[in-house]
Protein backbone atom coordinates (compact mmCIF):
# COMPACT_ATOMS: atom_id res chain seq x y z
CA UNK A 1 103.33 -165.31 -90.23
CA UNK A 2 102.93 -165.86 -94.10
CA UNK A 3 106.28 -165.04 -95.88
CA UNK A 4 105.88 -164.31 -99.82
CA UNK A 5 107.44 -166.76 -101.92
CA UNK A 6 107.21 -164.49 -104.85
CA UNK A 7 104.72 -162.15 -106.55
CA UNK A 8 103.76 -162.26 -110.17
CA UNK A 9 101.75 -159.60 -111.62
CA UNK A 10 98.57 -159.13 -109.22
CA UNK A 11 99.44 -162.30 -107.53
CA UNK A 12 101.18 -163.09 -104.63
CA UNK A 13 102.23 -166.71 -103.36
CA UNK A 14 103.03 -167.26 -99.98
CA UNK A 15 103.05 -169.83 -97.03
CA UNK A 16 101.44 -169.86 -93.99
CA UNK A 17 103.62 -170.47 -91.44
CA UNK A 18 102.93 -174.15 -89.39
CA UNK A 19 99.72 -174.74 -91.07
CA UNK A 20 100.62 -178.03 -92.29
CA UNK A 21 103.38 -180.51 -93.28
CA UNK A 22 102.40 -181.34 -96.97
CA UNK A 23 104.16 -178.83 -99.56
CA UNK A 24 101.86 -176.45 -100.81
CA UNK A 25 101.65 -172.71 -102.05
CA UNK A 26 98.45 -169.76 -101.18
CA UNK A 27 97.63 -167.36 -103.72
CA UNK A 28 96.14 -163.75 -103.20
CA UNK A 29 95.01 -160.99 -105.01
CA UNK A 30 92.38 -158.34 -105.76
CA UNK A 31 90.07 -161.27 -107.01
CA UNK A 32 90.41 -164.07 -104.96
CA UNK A 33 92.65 -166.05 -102.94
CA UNK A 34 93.40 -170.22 -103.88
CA UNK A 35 95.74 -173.08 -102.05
CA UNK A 36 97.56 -175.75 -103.90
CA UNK A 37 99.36 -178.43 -103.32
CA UNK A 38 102.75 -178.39 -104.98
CA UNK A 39 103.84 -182.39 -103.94
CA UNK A 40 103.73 -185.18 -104.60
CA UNK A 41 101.61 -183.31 -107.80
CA UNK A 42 100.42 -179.54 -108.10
CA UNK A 43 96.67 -179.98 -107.50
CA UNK A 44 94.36 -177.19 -106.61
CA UNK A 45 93.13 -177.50 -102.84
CA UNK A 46 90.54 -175.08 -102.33
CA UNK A 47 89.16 -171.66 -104.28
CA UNK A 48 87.26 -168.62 -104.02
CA UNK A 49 86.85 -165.68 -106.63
CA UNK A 50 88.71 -167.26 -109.32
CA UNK A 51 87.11 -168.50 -112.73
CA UNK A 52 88.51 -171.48 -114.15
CA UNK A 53 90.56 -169.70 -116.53
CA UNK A 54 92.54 -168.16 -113.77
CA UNK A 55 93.13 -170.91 -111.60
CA UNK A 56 94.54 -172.74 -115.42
CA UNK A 57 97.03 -169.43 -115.53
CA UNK A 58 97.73 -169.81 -111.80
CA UNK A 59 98.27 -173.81 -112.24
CA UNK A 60 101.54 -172.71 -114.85
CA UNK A 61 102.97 -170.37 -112.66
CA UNK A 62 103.07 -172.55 -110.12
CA UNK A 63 104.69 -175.07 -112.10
CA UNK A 64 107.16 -172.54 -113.79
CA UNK A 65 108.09 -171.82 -110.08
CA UNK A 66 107.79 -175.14 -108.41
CA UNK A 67 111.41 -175.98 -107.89
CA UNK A 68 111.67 -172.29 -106.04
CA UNK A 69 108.73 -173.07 -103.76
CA UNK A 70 110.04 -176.69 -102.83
CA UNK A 71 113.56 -174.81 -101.85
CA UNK A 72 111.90 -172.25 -100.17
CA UNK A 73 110.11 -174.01 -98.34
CA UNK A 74 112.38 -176.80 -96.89
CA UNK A 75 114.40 -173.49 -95.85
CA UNK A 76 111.68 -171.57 -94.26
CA UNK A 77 110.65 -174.83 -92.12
CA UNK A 78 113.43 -176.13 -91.94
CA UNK A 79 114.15 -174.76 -88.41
C-alpha cells in the first residue's frame, strides 16, 4: 500500500506502507521517482531521473509541506 500524501503539479508524494520507521516522503512522476528523509533533517535518500535542479524544487516542497507529512504520517502508522 502507498497512500498519497499530496500531489503537486506532476508530482506525487506518498509513503510506502511498513517500509521503515524513520520519517520520510517518495516522490513520483513522469521523470523520475526520489526518497527523502523528512527527520531529524530533510535530506535526499536516493534518486533516479531527476537533474539537480529538480530534486532543489522538490527539496522546498517538501519543506513547505513538512509539518503535513510528519502529521500524516504519525496518523497513517499510527495503528
Amino acid at each position: 500500500m502507498s497512500p498519497t500524501v499530496f500531489r503537486e503539479k506532476k508530482y506525487r508524494f506518498f509513503f510506502f506502507s511498513r517500509e521503515e520507521t524513520r520519517i520520510h516522503i517518495h516522490v513520483i512522476s513522469p521523470d523520475g521517482e526520489a526518497k527523502f528523509w523528512v527527520e531529524p533533517n530533510i535530506e535526499l535518500a536516493q534518486f533516479v531521473g531527476y537533474n539537480e535542479r529538480e530534486l532543489k524544487k522538490l527539496t522546498e516542497i517538501i519543506k513547505e509541506h513538512r509539518d503535513e507529512i510528519i502529521e500524516k504520517w504519525n496518523k497513517h502508522f499510527a495503528s
